[in-house]
PDB file of N, CA and C in Angstrom:
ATOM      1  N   UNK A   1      -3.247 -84.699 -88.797  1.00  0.00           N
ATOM      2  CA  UNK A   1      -2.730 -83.680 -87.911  1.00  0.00           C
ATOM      3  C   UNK A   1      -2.260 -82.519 -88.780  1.00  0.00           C
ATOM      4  N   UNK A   2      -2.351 -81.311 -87.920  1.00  0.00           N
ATOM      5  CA  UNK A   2      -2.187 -80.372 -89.052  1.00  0.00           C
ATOM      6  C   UNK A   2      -1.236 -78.964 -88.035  1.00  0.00           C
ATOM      7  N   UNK A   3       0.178 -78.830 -88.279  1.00  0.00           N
ATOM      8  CA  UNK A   3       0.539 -77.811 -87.329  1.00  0.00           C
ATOM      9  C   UNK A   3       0.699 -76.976 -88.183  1.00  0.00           C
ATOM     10  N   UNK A   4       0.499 -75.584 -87.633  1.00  0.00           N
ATOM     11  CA  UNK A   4       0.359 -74.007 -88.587  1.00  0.00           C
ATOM     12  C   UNK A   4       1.852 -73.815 -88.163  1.00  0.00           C
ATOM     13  N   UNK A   5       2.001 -72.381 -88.891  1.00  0.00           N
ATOM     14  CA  UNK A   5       3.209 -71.720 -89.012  1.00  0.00           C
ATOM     15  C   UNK A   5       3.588 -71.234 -87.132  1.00  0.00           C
ATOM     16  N   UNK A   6       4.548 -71.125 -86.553  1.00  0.00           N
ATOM     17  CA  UNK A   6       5.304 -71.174 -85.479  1.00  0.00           C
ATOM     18  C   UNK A   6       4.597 -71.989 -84.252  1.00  0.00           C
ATOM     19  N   UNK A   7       4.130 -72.908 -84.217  1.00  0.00           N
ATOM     20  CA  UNK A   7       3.915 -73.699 -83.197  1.00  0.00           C
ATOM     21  C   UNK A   7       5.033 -74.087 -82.794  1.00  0.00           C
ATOM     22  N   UNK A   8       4.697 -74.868 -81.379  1.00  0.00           N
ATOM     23  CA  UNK A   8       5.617 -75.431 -81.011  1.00  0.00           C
ATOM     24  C   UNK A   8       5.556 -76.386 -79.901  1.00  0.00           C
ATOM     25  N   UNK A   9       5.889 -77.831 -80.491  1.00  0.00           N
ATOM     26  CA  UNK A   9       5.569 -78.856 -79.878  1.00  0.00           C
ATOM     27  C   UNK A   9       6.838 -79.554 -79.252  1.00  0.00           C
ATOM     28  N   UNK A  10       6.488 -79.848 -77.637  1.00  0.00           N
ATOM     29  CA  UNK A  10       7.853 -80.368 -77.258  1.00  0.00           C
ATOM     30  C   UNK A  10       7.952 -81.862 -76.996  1.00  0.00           C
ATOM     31  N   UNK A  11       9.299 -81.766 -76.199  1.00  0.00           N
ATOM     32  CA  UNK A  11       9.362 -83.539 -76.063  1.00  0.00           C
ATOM     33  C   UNK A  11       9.008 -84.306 -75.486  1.00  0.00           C
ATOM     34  N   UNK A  12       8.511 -85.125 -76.399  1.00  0.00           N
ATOM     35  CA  UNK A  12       7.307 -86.273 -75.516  1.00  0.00           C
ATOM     36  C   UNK A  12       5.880 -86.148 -75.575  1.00  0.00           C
ATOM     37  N   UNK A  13       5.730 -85.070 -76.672  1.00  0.00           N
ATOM     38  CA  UNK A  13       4.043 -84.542 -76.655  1.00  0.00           C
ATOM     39  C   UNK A  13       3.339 -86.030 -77.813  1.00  0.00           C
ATOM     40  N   UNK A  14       2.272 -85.969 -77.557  1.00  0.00           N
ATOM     41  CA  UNK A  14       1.588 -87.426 -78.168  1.00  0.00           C
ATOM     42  C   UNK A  14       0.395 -86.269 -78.948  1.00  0.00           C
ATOM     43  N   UNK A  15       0.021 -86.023 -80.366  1.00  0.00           N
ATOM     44  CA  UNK A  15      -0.666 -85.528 -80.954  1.00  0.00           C
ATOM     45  C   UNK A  15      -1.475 -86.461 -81.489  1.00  0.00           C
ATOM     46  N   UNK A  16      -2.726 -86.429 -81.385  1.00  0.00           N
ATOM     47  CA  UNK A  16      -3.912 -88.064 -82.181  1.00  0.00           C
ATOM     48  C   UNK A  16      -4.182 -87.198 -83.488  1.00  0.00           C
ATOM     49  N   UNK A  17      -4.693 -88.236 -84.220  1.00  0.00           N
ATOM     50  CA  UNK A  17      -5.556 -88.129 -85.752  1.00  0.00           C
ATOM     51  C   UNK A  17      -6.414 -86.820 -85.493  1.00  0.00           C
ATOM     52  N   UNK A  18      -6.627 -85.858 -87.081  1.00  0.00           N
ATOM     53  CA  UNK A  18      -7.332 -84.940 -87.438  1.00  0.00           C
ATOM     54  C   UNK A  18      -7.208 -84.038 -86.191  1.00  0.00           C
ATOM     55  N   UNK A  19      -6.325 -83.424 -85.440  1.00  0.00           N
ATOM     56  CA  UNK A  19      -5.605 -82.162 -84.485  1.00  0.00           C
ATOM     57  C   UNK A  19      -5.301 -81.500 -85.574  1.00  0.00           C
ATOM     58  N   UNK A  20      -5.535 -79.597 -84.973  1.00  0.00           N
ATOM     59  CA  UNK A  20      -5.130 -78.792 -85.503  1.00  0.00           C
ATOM     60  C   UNK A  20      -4.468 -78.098 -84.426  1.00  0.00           C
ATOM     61  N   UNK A  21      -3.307 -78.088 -84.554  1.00  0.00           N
ATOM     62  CA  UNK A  21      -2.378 -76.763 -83.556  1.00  0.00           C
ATOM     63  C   UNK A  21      -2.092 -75.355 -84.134  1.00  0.00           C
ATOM     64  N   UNK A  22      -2.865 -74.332 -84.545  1.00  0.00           N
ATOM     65  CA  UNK A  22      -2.525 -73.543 -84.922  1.00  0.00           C
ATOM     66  C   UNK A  22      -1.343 -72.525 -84.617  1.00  0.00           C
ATOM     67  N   UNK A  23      -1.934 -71.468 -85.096  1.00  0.00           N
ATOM     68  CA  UNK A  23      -0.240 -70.449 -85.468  1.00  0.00           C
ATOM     69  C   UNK A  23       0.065 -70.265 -83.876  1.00  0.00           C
ATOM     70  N   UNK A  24       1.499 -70.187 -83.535  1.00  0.00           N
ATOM     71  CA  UNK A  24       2.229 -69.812 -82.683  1.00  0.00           C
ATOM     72  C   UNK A  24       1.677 -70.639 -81.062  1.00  0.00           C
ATOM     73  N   UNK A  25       1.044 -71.539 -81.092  1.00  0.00           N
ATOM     74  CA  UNK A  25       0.875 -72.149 -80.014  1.00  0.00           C
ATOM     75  C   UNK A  25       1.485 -72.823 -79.799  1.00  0.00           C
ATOM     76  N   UNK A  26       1.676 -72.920 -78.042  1.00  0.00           N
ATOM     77  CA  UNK A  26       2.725 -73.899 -77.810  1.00  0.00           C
ATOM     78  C   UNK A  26       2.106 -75.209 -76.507  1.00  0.00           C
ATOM     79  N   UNK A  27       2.887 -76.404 -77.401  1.00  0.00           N
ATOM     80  CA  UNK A  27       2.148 -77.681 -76.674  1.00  0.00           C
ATOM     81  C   UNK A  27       3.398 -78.321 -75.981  1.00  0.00           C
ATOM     82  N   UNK A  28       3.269 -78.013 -74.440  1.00  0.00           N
ATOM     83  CA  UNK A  28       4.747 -78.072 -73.819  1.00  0.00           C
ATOM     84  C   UNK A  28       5.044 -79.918 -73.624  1.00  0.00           C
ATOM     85  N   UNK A  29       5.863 -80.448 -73.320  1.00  0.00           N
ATOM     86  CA  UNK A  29       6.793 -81.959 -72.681  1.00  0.00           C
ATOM     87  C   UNK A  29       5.433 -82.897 -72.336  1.00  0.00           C
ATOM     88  N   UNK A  30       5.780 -83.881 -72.662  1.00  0.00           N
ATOM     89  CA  UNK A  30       4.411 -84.823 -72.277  1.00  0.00           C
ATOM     90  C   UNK A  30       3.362 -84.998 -72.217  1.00  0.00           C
ATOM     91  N   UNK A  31       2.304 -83.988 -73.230  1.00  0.00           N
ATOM     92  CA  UNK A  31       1.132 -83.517 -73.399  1.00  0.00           C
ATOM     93  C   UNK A  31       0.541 -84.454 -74.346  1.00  0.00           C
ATOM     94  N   UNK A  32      -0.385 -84.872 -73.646  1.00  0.00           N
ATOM     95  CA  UNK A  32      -1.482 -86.067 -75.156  1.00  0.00           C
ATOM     96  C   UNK A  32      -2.866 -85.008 -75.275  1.00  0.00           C
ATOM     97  N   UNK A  33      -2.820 -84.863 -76.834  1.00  0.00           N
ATOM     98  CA  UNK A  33      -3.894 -84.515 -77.406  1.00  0.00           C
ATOM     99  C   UNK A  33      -4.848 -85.560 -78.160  1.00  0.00           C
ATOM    100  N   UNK A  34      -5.875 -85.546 -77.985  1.00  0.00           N
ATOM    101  CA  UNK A  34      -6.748 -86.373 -78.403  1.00  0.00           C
ATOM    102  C   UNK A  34      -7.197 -86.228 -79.771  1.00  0.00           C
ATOM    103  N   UNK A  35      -7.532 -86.781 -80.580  1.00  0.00           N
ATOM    104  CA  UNK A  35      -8.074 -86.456 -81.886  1.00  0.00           C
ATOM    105  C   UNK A  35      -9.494 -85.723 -81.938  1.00  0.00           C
ATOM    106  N   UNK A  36      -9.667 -85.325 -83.107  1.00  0.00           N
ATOM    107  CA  UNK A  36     -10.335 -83.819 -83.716  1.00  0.00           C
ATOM    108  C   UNK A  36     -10.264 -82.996 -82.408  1.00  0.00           C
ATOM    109  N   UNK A  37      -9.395 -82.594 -81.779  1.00  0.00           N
ATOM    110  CA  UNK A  37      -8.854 -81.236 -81.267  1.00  0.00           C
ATOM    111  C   UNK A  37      -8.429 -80.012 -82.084  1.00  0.00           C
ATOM    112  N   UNK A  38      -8.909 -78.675 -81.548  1.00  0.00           N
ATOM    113  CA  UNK A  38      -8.077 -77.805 -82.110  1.00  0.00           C
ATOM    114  C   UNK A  38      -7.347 -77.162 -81.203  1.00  0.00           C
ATOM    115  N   UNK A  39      -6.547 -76.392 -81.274  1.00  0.00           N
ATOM    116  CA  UNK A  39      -5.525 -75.900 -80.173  1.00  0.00           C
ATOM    117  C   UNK A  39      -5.570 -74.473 -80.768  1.00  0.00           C
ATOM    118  N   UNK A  40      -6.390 -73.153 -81.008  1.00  0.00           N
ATOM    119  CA  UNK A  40      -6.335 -72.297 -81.705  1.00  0.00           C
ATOM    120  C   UNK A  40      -4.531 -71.380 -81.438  1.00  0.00           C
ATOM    121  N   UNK A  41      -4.832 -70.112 -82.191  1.00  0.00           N
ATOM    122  CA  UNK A  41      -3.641 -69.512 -82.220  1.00  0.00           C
ATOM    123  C   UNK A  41      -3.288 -69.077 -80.733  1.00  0.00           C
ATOM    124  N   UNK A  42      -2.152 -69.167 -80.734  1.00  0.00           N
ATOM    125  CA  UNK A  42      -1.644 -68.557 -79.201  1.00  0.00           C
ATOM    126  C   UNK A  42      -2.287 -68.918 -77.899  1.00  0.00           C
ATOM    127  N   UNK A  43      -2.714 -70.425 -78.212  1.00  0.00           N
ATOM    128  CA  UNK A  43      -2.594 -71.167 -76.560  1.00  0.00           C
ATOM    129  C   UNK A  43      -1.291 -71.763 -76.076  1.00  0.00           C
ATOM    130  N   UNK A  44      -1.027 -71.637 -75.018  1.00  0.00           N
ATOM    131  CA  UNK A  44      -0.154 -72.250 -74.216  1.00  0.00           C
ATOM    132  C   UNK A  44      -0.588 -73.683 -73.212  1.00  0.00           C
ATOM    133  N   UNK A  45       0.288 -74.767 -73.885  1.00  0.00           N
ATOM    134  CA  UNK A  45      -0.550 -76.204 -72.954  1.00  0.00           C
ATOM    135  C   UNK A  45       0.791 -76.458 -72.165  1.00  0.00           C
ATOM    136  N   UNK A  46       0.664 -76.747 -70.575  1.00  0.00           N
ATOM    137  CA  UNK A  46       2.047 -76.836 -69.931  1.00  0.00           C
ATOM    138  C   UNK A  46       2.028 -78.276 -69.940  1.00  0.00           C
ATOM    139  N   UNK A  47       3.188 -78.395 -69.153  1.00  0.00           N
ATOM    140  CA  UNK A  47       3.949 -79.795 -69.718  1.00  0.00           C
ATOM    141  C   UNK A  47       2.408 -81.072 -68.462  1.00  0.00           C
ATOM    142  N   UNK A  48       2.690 -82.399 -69.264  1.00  0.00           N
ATOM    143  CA  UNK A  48       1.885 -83.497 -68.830  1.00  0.00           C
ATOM    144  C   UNK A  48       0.596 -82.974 -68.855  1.00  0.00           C
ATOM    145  N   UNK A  49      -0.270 -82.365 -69.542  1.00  0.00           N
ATOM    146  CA  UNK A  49      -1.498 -81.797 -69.645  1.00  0.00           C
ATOM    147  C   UNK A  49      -2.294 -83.488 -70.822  1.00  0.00           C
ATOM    148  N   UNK A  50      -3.604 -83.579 -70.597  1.00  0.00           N
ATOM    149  CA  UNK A  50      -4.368 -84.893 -70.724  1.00  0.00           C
ATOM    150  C   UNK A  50      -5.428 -83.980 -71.244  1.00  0.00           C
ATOM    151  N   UNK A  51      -5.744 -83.860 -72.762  1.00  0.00           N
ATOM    152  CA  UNK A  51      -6.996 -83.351 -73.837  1.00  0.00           C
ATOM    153  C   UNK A  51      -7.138 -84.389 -74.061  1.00  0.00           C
ATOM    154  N   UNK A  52      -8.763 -84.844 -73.880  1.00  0.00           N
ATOM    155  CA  UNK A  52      -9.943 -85.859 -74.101  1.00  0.00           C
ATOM    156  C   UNK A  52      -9.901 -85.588 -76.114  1.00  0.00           C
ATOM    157  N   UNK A  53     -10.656 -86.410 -76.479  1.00  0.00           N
ATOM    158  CA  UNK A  53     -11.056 -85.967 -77.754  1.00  0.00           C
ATOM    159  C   UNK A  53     -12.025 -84.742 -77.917  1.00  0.00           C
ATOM    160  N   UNK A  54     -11.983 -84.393 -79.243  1.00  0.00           N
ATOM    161  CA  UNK A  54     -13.310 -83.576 -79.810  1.00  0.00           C
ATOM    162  C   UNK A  54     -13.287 -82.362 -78.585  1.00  0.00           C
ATOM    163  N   UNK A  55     -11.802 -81.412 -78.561  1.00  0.00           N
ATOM    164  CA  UNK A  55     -11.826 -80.487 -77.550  1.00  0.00           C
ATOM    165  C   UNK A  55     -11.115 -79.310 -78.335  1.00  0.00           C
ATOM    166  N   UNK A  56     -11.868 -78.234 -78.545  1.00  0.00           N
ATOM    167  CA  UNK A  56     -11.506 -76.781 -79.202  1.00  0.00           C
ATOM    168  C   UNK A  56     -11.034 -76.443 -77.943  1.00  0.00           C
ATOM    169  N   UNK A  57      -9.588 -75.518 -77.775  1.00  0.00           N
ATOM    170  CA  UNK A  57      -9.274 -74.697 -76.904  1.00  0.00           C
ATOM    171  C   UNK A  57      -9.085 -73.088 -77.532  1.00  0.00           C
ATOM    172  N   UNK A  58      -9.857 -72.255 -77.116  1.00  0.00           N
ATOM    173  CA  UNK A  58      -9.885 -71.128 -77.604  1.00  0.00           C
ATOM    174  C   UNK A  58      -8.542 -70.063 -77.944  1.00  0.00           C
ATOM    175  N   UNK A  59      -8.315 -69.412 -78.928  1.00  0.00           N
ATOM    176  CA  UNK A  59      -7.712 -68.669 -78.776  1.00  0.00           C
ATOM    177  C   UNK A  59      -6.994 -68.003 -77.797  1.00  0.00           C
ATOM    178  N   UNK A  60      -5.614 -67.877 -77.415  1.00  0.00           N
ATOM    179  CA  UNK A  60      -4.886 -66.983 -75.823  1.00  0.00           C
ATOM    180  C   UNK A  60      -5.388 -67.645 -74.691  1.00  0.00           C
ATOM    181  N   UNK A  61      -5.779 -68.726 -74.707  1.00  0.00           N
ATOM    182  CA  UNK A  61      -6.077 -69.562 -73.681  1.00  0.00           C
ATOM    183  C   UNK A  61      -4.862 -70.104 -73.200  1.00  0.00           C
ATOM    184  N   UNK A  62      -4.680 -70.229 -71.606  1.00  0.00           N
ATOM    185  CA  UNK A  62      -3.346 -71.623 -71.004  1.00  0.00           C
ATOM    186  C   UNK A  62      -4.385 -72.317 -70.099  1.00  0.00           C
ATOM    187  N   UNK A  63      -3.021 -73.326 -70.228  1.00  0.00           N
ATOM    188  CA  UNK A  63      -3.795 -74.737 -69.125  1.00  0.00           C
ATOM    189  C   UNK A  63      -2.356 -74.762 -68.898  1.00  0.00           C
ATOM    190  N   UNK A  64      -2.618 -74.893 -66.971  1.00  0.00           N
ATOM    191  CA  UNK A  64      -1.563 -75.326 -66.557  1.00  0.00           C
ATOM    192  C   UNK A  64      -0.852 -76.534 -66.476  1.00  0.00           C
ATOM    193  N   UNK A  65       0.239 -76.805 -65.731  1.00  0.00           N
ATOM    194  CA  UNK A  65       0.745 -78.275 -65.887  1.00  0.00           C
ATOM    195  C   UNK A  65       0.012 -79.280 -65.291  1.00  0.00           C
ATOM    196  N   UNK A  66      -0.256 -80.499 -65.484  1.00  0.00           N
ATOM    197  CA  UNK A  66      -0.678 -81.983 -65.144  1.00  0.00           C
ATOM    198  C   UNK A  66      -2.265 -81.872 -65.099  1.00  0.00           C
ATOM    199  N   UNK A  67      -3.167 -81.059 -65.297  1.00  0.00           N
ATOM    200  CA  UNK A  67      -4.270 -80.720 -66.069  1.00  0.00           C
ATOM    201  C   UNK A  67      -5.004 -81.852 -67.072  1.00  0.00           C
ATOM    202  N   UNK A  68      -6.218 -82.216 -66.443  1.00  0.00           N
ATOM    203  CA  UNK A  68      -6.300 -83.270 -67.510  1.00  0.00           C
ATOM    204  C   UNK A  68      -8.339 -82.879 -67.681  1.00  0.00           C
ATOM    205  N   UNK A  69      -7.939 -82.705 -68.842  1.00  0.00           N
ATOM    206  CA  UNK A  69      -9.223 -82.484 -69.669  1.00  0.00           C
ATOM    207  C   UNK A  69      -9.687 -83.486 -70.447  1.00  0.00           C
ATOM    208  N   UNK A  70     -11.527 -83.506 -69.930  1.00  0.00           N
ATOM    209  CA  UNK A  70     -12.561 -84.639 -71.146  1.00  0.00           C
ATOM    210  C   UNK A  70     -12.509 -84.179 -72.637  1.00  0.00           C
ATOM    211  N   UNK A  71     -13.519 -85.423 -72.711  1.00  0.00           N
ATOM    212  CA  UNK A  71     -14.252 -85.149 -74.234  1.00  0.00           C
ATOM    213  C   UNK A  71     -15.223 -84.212 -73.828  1.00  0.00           C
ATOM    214  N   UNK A  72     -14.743 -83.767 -75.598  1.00  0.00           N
ATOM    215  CA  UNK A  72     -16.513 -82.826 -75.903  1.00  0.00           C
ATOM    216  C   UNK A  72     -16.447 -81.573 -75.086  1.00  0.00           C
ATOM    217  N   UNK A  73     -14.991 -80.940 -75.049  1.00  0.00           N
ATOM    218  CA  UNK A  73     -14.635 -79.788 -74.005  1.00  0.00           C
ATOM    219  C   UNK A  73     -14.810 -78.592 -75.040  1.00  0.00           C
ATOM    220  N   UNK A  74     -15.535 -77.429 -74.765  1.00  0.00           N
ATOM    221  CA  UNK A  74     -14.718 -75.811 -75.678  1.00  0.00           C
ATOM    222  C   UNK A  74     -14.330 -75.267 -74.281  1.00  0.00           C
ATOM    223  N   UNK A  75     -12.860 -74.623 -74.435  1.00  0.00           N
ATOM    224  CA  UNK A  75     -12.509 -73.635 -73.530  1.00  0.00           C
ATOM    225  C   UNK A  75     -12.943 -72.305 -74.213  1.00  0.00           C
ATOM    226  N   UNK A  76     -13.396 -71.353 -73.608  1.00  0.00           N
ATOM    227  CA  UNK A  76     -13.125 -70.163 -74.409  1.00  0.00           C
ATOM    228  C   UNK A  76     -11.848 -69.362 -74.469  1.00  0.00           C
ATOM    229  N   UNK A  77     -12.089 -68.647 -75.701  1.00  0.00           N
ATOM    230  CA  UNK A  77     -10.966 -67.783 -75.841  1.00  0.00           C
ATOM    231  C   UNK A  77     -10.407 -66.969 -74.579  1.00  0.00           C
ATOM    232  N   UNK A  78      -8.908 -67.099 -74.048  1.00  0.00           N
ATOM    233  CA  UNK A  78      -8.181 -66.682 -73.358  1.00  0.00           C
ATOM    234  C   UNK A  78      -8.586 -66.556 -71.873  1.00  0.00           C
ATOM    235  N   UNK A  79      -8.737 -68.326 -71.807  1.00  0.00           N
ATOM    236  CA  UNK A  79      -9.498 -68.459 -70.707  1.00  0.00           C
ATOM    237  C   UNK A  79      -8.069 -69.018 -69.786  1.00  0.00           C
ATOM    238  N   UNK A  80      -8.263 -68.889 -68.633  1.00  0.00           N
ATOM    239  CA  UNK A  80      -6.887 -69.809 -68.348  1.00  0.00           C
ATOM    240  C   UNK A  80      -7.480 -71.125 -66.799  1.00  0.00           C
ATOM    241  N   UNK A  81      -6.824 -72.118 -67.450  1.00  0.00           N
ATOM    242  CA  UNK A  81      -7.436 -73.401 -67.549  1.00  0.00           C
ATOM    243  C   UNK A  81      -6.459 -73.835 -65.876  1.00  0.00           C
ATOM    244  N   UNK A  82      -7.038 -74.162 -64.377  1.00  0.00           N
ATOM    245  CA  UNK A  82      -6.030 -74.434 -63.249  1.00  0.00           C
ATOM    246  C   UNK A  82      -6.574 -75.644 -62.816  1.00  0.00           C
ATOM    247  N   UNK A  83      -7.637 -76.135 -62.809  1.00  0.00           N
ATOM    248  CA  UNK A  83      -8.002 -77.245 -63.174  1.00  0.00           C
ATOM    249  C   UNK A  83      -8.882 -78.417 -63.522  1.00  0.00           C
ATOM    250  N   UNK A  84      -8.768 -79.285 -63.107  1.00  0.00           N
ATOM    251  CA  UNK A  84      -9.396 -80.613 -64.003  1.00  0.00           C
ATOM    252  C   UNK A  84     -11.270 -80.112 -64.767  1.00  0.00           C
ATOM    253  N   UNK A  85     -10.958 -80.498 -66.274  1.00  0.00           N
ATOM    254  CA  UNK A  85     -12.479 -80.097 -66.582  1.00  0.00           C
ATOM    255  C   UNK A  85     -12.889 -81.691 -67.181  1.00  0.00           C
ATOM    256  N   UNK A  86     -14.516 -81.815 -66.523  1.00  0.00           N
ATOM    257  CA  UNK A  86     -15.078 -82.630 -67.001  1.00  0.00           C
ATOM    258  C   UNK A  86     -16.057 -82.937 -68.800  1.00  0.00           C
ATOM    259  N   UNK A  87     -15.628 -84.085 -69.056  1.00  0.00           N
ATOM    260  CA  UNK A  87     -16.249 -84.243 -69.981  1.00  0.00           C
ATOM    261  C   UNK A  87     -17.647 -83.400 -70.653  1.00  0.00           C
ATOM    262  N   UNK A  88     -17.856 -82.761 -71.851  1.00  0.00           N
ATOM    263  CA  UNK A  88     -19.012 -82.244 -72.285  1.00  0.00           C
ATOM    264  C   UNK A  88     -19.530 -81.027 -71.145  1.00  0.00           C
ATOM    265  N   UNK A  89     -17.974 -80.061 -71.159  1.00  0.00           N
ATOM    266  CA  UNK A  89     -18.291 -79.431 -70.751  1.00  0.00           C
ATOM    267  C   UNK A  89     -17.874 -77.972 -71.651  1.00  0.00           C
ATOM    268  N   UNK A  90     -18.262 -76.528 -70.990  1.00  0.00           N
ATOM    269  CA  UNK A  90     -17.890 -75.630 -71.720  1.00  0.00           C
ATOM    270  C   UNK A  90     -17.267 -74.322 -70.643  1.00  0.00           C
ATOM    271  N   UNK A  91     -16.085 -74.317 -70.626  1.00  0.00           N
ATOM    272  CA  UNK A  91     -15.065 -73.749 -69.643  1.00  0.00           C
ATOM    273  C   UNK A  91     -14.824 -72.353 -70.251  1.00  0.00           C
ATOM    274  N   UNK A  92     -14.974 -71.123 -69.204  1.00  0.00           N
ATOM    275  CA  UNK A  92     -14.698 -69.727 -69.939  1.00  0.00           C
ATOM    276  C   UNK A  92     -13.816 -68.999 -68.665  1.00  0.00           C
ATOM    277  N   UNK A  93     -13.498 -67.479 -68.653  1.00  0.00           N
ATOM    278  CA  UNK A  93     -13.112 -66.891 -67.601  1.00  0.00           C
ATOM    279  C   UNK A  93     -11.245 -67.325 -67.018  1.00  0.00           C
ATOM    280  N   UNK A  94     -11.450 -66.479 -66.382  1.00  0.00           N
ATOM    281  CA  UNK A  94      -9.709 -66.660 -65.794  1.00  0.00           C
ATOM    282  C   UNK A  94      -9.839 -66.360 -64.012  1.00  0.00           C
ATOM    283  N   UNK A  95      -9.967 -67.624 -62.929  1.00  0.00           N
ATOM    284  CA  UNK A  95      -9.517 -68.958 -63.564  1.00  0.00           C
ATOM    285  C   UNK A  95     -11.083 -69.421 -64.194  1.00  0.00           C
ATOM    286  N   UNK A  96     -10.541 -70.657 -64.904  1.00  0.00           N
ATOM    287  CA  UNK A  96     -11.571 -71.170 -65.552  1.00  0.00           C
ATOM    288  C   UNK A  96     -12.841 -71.952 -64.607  1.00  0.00           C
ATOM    289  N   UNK A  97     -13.659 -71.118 -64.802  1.00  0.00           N
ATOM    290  CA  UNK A  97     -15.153 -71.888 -65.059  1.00  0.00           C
ATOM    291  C   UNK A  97     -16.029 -72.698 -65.658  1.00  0.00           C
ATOM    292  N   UNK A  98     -16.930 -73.403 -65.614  1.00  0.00           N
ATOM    293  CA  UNK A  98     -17.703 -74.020 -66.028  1.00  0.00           C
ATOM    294  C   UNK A  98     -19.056 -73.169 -66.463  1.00  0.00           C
ATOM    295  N   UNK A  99     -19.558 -73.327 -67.215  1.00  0.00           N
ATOM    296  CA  UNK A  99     -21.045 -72.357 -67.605  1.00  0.00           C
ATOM    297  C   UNK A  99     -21.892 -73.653 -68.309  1.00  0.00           C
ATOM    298  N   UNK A 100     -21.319 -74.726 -69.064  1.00  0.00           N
ATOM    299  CA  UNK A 100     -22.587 -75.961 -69.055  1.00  0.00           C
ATOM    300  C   UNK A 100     -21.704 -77.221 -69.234  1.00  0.00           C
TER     301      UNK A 100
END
């Protein structure tokens, strides 16, 4: 696991093996991240949110609260996430879409 300079992870968040939370993102109360996730700079994850493994969330991206995301997900950059995305998928736009 690897957190950058001002993240910020709250209580009760569950982070798995090889995660990157980069700079200034914040991973709110009860949030499980799955391993090889990245969480780029300046996403916002609200509280009880569910990341599958092997899921990049783009840059200025949010996901709202109780949100539960597959494997094999990219959100794009500063997409904002309202709800549930399926596995091996690729989510863009505000609210978020699906495109494959």
């Amino acid at each position: 696991m690897f957190i950058n300079a001002g993240a910020i992870i709250n209580a009760k968040a569950n982070v798995s093996d090889n995660t990157i939370i980069n700079t200034g993102a914040i991973v709110d109360h009860e949030v499980v991240l799955g391993r090889n996730c990245h969480v780029c700079p300046g996403v916002k994850i609200g509280g009880r949110v569910i990341i599958g493994n092997n899921t990049l969330i783009g840059i200025g991206s949010s996901i709202v609260d109780y949100v539960k995301i597959g494997n094999n997900v990219t959100i794009g950059a500063g997409s904002v996430i309202i709800n549930n995305i399926e596995s091996n998928s690729t989510v863009v736009g505000v609210p978020g879409r699906k495109i494959k």
